[in-house]
C-alpha atoms as a PDB file:
ATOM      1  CA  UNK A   1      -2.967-104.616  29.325  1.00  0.00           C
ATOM      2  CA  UNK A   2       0.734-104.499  29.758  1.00  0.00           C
ATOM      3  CA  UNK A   3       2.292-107.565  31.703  1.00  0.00           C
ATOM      4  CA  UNK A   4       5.988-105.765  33.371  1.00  0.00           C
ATOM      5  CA  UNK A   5       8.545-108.734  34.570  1.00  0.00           C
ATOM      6  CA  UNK A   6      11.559-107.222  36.431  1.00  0.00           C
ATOM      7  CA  UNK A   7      13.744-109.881  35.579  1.00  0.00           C
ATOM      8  CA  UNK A   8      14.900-113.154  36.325  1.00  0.00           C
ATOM      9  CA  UNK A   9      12.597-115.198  34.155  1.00  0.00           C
ATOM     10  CA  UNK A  10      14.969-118.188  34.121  1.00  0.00           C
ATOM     11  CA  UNK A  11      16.698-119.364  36.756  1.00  0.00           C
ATOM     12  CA  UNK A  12      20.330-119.832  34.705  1.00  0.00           C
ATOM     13  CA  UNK A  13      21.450-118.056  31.881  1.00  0.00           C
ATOM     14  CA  UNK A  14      21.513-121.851  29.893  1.00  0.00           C
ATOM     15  CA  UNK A  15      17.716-122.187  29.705  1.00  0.00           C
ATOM     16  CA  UNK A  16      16.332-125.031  27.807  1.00  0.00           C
ATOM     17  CA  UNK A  17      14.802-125.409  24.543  1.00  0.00           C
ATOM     18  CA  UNK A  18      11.675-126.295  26.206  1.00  0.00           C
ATOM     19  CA  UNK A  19      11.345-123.748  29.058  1.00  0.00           C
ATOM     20  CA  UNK A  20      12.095-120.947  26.367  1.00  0.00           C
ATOM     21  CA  UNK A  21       8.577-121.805  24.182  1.00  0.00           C
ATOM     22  CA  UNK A  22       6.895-122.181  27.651  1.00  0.00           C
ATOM     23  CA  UNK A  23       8.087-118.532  28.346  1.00  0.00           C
ATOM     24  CA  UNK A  24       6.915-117.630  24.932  1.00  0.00           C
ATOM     25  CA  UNK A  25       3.559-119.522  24.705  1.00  0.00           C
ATOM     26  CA  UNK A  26       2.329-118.240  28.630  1.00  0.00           C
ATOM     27  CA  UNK A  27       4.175-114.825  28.929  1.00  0.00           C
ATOM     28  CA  UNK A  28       4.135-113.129  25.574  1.00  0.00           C
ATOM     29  CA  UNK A  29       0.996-115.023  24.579  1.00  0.00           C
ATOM     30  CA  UNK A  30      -1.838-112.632  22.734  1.00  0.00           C
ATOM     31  CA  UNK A  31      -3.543-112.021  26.234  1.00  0.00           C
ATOM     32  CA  UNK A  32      -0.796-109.563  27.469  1.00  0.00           C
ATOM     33  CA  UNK A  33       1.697-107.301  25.812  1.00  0.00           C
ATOM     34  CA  UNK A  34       4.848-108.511  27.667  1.00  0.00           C
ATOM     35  CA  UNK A  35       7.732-105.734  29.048  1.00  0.00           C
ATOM     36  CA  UNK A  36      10.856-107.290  30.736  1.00  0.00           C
ATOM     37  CA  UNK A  37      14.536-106.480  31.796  1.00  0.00           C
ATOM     38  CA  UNK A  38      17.403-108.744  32.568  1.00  0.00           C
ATOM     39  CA  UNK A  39      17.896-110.551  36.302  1.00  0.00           C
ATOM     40  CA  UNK A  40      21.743-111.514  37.594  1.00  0.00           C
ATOM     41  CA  UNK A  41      20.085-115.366  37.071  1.00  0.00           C
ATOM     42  CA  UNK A  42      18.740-114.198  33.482  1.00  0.00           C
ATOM     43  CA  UNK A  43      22.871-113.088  32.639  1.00  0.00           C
ATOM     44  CA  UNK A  44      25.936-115.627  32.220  1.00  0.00           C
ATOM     45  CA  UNK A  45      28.136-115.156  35.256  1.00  0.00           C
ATOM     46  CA  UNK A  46      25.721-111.923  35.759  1.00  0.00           C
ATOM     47  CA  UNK A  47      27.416-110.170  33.116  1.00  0.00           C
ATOM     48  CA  UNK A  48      25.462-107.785  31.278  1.00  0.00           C
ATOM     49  CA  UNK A  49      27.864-107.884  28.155  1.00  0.00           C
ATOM     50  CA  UNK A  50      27.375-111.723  27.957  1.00  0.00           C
ATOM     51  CA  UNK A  51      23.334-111.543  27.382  1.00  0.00           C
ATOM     52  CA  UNK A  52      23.340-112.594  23.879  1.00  0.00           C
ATOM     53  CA  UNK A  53      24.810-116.137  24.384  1.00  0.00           C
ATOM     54  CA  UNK A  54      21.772-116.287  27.163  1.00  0.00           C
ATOM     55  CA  UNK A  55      18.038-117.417  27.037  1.00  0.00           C
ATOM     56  CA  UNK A  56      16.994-114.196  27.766  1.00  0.00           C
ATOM     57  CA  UNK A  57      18.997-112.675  24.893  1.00  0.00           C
ATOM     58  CA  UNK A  58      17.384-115.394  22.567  1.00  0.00           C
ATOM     59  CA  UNK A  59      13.667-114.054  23.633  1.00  0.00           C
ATOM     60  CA  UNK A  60      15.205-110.505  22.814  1.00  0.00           C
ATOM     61  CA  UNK A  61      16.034-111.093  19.365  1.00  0.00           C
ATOM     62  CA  UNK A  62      12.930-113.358  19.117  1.00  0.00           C
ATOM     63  CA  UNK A  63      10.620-110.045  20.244  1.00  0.00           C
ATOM     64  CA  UNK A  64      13.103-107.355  20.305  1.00  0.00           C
ATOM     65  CA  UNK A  65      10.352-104.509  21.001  1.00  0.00           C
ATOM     66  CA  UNK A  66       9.095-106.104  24.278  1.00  0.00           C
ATOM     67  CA  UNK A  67      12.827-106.395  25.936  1.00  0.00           C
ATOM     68  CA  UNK A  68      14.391-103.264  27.525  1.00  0.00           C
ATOM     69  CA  UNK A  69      17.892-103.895  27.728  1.00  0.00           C
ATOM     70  CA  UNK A  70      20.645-103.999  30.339  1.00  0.00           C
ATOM     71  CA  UNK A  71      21.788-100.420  29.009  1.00  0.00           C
ATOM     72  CA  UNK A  72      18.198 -99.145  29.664  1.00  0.00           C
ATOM     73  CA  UNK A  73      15.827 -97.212  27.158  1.00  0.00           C
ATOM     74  CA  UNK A  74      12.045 -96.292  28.077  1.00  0.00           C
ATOM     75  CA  UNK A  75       9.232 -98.034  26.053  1.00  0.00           C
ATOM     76  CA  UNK A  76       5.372 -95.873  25.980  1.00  0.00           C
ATOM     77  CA  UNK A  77       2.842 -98.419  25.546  1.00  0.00           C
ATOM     78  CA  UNK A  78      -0.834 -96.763  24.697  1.00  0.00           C
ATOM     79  CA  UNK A  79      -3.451 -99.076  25.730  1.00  0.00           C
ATOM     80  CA  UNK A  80      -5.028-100.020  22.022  1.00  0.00           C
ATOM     81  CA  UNK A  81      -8.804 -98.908  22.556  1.00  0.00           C
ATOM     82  CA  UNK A  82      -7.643 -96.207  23.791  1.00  0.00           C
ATOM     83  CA  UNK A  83      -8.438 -95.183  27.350  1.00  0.00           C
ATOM     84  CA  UNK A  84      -6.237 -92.001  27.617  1.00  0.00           C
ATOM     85  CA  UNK A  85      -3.349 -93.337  29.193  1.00  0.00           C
ATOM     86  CA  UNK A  86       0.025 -93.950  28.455  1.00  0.00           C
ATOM     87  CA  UNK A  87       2.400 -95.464  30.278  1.00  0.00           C
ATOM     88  CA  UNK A  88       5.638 -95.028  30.118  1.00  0.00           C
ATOM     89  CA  UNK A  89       8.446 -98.073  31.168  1.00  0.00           C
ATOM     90  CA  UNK A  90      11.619 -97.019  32.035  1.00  0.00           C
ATOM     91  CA  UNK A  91      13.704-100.143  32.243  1.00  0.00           C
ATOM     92  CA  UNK A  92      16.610-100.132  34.588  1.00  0.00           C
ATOM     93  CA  UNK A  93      18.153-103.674  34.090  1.00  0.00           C
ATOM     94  CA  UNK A  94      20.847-105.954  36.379  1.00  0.00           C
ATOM     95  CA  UNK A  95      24.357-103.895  36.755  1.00  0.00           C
ATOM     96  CA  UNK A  96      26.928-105.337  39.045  1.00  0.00           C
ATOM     97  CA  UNK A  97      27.308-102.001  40.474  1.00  0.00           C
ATOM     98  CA  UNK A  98      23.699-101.525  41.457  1.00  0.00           C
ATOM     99  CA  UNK A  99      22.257-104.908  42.292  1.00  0.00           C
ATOM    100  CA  UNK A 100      23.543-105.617  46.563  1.00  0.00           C
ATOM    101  CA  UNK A 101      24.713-101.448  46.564  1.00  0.00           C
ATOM    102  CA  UNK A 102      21.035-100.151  46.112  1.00  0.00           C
ATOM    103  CA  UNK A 103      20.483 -96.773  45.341  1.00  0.00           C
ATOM    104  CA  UNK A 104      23.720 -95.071  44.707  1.00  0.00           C
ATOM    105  CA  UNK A 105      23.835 -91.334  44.354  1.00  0.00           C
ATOM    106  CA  UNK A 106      25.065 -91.973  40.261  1.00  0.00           C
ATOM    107  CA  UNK A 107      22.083 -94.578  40.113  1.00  0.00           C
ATOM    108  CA  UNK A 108      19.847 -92.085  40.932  1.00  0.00           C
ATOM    109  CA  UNK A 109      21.143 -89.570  38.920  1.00  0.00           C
ATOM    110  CA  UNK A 110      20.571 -91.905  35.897  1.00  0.00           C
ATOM    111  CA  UNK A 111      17.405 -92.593  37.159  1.00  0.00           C
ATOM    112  CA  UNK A 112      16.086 -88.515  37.598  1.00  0.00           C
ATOM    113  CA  UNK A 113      18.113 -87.358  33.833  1.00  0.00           C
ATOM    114  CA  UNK A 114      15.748 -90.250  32.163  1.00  0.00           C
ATOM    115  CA  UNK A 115      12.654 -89.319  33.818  1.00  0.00           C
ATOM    116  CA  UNK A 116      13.967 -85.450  32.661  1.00  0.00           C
ATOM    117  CA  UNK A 117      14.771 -86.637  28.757  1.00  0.00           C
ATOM    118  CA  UNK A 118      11.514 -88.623  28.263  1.00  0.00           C
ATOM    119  CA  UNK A 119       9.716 -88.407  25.446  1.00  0.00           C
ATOM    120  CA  UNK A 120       6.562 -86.287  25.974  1.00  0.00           C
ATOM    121  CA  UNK A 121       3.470 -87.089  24.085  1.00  0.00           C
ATOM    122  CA  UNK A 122      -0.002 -85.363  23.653  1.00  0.00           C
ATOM    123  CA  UNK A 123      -0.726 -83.259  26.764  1.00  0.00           C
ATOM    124  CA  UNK A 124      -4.116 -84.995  26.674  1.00  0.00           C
ATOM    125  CA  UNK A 125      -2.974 -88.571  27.856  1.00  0.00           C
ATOM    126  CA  UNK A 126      -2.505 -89.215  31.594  1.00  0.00           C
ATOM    127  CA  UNK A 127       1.100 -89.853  31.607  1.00  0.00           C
ATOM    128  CA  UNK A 128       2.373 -92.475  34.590  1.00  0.00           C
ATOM    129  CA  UNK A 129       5.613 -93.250  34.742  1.00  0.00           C
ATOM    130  CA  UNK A 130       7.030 -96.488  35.907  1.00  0.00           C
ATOM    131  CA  UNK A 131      10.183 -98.070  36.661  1.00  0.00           C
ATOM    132  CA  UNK A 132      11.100-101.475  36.043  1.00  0.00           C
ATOM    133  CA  UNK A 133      14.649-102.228  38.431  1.00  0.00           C
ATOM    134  CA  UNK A 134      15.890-105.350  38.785  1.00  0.00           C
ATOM    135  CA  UNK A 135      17.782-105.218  42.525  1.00  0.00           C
ATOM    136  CA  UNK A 136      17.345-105.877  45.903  1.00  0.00           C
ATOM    137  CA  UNK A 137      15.418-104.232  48.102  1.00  0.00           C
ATOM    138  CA  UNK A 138      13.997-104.871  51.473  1.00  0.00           C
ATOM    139  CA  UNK A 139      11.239-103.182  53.800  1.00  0.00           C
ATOM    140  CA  UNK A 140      12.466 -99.666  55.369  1.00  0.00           C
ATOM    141  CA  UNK A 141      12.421-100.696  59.175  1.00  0.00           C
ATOM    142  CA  UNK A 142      13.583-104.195  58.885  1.00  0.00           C
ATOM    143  CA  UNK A 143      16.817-105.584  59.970  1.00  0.00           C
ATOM    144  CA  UNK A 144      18.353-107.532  56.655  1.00  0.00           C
ATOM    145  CA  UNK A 145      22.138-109.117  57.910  1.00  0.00           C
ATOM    146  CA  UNK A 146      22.563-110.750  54.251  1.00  0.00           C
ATOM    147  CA  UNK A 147      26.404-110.265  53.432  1.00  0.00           C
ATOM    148  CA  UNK A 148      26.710-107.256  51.090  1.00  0.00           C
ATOM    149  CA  UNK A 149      23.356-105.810  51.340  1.00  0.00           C
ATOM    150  CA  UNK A 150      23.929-102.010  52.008  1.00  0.00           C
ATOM    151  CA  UNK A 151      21.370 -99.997  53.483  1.00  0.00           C
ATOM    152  CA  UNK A 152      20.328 -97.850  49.906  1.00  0.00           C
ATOM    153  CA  UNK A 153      18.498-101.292  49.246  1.00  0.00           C
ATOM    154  CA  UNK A 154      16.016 -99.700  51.599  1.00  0.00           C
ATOM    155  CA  UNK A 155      12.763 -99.564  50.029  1.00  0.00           C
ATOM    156  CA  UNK A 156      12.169 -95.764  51.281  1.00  0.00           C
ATOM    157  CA  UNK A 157      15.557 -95.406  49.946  1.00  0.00           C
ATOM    158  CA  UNK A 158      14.752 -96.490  46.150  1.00  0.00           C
ATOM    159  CA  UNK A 159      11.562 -94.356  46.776  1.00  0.00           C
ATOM    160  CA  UNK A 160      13.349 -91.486  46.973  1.00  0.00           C
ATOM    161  CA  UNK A 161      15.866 -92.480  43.987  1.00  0.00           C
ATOM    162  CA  UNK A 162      12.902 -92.760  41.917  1.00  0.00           C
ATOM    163  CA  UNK A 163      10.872 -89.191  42.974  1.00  0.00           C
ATOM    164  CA  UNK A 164       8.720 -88.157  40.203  1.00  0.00           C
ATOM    165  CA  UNK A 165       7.734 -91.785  39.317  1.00  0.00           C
ATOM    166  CA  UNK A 166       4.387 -93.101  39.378  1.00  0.00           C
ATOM    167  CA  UNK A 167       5.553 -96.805  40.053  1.00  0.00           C
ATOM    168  CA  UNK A 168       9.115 -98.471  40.833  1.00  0.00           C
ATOM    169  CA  UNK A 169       8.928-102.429  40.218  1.00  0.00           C
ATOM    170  CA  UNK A 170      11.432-104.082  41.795  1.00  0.00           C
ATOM    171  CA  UNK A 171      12.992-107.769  41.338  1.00  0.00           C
ATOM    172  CA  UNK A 172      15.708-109.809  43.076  1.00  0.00           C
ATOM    173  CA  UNK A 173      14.243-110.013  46.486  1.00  0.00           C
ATOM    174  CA  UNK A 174      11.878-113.052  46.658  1.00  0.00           C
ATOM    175  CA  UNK A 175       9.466-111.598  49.434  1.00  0.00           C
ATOM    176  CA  UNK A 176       6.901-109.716  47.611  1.00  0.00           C
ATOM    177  CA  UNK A 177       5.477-106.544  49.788  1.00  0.00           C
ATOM    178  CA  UNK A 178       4.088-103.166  48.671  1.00  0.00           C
ATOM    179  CA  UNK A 179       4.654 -99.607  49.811  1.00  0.00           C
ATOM    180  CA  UNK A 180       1.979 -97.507  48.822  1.00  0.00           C
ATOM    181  CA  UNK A 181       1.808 -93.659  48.799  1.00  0.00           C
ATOM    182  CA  UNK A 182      -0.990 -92.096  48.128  1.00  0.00           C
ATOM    183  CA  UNK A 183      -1.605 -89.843  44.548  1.00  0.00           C
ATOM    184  CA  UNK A 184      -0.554 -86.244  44.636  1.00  0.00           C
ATOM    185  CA  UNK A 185       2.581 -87.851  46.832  1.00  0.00           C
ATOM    186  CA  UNK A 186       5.842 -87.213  44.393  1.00  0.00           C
ATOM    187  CA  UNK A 187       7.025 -90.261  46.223  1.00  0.00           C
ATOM    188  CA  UNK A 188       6.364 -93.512  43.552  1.00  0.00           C
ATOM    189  CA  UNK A 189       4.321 -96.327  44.601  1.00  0.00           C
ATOM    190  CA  UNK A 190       7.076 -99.522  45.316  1.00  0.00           C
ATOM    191  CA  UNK A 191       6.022-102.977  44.217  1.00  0.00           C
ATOM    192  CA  UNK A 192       8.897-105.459  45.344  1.00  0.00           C
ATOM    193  CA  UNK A 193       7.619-108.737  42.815  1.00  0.00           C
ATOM    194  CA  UNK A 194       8.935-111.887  45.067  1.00  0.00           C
ATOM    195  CA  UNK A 195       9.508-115.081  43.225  1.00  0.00           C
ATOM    196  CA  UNK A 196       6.991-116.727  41.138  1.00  0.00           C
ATOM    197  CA  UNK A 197       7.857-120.300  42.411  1.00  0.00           C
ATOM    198  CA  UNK A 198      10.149-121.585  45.091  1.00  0.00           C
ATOM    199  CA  UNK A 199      13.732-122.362  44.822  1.00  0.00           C
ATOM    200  CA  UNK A 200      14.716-123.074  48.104  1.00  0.00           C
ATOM    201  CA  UNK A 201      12.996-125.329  50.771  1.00  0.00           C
ATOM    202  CA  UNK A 202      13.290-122.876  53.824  1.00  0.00           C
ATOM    203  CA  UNK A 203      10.617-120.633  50.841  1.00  0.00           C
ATOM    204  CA  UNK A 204       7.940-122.982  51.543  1.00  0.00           C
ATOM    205  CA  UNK A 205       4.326-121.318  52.029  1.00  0.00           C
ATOM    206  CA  UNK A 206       6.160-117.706  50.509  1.00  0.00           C
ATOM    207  CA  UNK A 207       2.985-116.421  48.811  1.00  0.00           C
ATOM    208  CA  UNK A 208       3.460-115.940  45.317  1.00  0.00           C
ATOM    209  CA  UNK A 209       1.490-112.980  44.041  1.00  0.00           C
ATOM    210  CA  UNK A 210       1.468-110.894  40.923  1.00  0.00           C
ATOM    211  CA  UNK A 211      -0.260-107.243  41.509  1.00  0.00           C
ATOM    212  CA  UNK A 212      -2.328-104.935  39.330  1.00  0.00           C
ATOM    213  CA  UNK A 213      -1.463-101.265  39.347  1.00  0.00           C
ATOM    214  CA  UNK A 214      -4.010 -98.379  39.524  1.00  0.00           C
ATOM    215  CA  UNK A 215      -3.809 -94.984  37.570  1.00  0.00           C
ATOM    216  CA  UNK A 216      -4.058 -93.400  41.387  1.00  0.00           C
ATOM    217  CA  UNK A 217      -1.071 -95.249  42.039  1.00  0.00           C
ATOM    218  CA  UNK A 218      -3.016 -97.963  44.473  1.00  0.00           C
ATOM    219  CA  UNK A 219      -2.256-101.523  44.029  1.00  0.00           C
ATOM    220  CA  UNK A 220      -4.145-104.775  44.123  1.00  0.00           C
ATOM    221  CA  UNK A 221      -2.761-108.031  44.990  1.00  0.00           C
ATOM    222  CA  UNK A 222      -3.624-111.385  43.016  1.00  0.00           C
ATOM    223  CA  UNK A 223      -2.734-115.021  43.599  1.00  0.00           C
ATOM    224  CA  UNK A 224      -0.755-116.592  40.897  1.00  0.00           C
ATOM    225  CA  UNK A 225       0.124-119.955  41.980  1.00  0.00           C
ATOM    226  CA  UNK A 226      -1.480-121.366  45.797  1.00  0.00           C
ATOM    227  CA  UNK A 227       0.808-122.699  48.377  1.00  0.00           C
ATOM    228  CA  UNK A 228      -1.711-124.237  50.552  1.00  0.00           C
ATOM    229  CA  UNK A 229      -1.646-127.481  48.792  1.00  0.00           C
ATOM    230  CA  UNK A 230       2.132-127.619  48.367  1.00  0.00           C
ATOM    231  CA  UNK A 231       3.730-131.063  49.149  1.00  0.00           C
ATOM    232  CA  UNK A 232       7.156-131.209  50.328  1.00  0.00           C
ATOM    233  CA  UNK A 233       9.374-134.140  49.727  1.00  0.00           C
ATOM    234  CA  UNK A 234      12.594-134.382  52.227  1.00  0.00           C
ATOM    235  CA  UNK A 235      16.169-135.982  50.489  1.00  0.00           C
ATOM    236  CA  UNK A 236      18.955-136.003  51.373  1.00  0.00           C
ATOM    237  CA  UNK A 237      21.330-135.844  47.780  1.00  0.00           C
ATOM    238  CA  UNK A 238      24.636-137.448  47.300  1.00  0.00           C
ATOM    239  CA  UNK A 239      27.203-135.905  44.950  1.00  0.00           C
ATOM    240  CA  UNK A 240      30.001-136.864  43.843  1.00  0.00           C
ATOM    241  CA  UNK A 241      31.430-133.197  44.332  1.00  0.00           C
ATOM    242  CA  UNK A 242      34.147-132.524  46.856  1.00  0.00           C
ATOM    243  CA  UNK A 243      33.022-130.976  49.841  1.00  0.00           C
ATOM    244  CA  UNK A 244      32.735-127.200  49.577  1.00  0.00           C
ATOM    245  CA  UNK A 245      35.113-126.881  52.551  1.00  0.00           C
ATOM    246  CA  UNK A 246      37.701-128.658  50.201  1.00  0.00           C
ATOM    247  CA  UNK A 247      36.636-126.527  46.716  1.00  0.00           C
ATOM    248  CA  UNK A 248      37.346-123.214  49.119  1.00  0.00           C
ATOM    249  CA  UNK A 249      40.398-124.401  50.715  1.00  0.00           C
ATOM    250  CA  UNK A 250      41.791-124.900  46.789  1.00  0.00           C
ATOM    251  CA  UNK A 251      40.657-120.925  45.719  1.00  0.00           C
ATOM    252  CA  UNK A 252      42.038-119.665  48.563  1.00  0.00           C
ATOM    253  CA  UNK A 253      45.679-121.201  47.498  1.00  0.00           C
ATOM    254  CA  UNK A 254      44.841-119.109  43.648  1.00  0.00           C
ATOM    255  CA  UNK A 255      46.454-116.083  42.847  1.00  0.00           C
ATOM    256  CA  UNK A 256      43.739-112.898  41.962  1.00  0.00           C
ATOM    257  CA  UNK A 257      46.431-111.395  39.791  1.00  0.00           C
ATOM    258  CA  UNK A 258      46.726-114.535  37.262  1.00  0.00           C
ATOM    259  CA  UNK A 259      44.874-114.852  34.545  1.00  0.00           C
ATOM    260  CA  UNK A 260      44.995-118.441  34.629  1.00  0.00           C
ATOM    261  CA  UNK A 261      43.892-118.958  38.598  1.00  0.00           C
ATOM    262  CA  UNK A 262      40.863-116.961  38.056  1.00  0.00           C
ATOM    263  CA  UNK A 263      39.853-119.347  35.466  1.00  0.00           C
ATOM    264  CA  UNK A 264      40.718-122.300  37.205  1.00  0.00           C
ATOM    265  CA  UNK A 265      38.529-120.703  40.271  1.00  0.00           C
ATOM    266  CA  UNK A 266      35.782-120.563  38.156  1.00  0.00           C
ATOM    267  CA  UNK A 267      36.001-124.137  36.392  1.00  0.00           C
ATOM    268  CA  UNK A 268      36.260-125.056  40.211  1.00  0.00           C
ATOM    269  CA  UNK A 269      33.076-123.291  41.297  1.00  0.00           C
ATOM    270  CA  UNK A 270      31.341-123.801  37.932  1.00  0.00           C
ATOM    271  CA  UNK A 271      31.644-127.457  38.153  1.00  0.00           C
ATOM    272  CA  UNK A 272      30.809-128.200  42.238  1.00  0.00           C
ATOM    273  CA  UNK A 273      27.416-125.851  41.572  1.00  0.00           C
ATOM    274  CA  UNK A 274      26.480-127.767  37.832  1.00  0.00           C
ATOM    275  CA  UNK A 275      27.014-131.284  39.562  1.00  0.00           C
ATOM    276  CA  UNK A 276      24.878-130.347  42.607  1.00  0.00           C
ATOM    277  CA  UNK A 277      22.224-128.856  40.315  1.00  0.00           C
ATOM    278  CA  UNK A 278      22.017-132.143  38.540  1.00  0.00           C
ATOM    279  CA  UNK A 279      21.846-134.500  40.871  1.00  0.00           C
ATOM    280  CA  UNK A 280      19.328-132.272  42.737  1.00  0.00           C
ATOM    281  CA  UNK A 281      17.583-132.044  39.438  1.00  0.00           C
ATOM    282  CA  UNK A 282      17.858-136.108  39.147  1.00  0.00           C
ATOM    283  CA  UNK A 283      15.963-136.527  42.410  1.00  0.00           C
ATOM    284  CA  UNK A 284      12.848-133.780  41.445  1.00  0.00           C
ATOM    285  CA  UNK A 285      12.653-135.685  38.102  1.00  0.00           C
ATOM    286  CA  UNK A 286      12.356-139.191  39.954  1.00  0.00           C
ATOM    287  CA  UNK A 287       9.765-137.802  42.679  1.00  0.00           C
ATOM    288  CA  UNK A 288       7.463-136.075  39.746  1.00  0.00           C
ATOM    289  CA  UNK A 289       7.721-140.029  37.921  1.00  0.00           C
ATOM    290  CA  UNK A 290       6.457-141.650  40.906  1.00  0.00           C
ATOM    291  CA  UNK A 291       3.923-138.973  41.575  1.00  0.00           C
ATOM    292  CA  UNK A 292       2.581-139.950  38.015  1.00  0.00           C
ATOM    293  CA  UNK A 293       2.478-143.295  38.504  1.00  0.00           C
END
């Protein structure tokens, strides 16, 4: 069966040596025939013209047919017994534009011409269409006050973007949830992923679930990795990083027009967030030694 990622298999662009085979050996293993797009965490600086010096773009020239691209193309994968189905994965990866500004009337213009210009196959297969996004989205109802979020990140709102489709996957947000419609609806079924492990400690007991998706456009949930068992370690890390209040107070004295003080604002920002991540990394190491032990 066909595994779909929406994005953000690492979480920076610079992935190890090590976490790269671990990607290959568990996600593209021989048990599943692997589809993924790019996340904002999978891109250097989140630019999509950067992939290639990424992780991600190392996997894409490693297995080039099981990537769609930042650019977008639509992949038909025919199950190989053959159970008269195909599906067809429309990949819609991280853009700038799209990512916090949700379904933008060009967006979904992109997203109805490609459904339009697919490629159609025998008129025997049951066809389902499915669209792999990576952006955010949160629950229609819900209040969400994060800074930049506009309200086309909606899920009803990417529903509607995506009319026609069987399926819209979504990535970014690291809450799963599911809105289901039923079949016959022209509204797609929307799976929002959520993370596959914790990065922050206020994410502690998030569920972390994959889900299986029905021809009748129902979906089942399954447990990927337990949280019950979970043990949480409280530290507080020292850095030898200038307080952020001081790192701000220096890019706010930076010009946006020169060249130079953009770089500088980034060598600034670059280095305070790679000096926390180490020493934070430093401490996880030490705990998981002493857990051995």
């Amino acid at each position: 069966m066909p595994l779909l990622v929406a994005g953000d298999i690492f979480d920076t662009s610079e992935g190890p040596v090590s976490v790269v085979n671990l990607v290959l050996k568990h996600l593209f293993s021989r048990r599943f025939t692997t589809y993924a797009i790019p996340g904002q965490h999978d891109l250097p600086f989140h630019n999509k013209d950067l992939l290639h010096t990424s992780a991600f773009g190392t996997l894409m020239e490693a297995l080039p047919n099981h990537f769609i691209n930042v650019d977008g193309k639509t992949i038909s994968y025919v199950h190989p017994e053959g159970d008269g189905v195909r599906i067809q994965i429309h990949g819609f990866g991280y853009d700038q534009e799209v990512g916090m500004e949700g379904a933008t009337q060009n967006f979904i213009l992109q997203a109805q011409e490609r459904l339009a210009n697919r490629k159609v196959f025998s008129q025997n297969d049951k066809e389902i269409n499915v669209a792999l996004v990576h952006a955010f989205c949160y629950p229609s109802g819900s209040e969400y006050t994060i800074p930049g979020v506009s309200p086309r990140c909606a899920s009803d709102r990417w529903q509607n973007a995506f009319r026609g489709y069987d399926f819209v996957i979504m990535g970014d947000h690291h809450d799963p949830f599911v809105e289901e419609v039923k079949s016959g609806n022209p509204l797609p079924t929307l799976v929002n992923c959520g993370g596959a492990f914790n990065r922050n400690s206020n994410e502690q007991g998030r569920p972390r679930v994959g889900y299986l998706l029905y021809t009748d456009k129902t979906v089942r949930e399954v447990s990927l990795l337990s949280s019950v068992e979970e043990k949480w370690k409280e530290k507080t890390v020292e850095t030898k990083v200038e307080e952020w209040g001081k790192v701000l107070e220096k890019l706010d004295n930076l010009s946006v027009e020169n060249i130079d003080d953009i770089m500088r604002a980034y060598e600034l920002t670059f280095k305070a967030q790679c000096d926390m991540v180490k020493a934070v990394m430093k401490e996880i190491l030490k705990a998981v030694k002493e857990r051995k032990r």
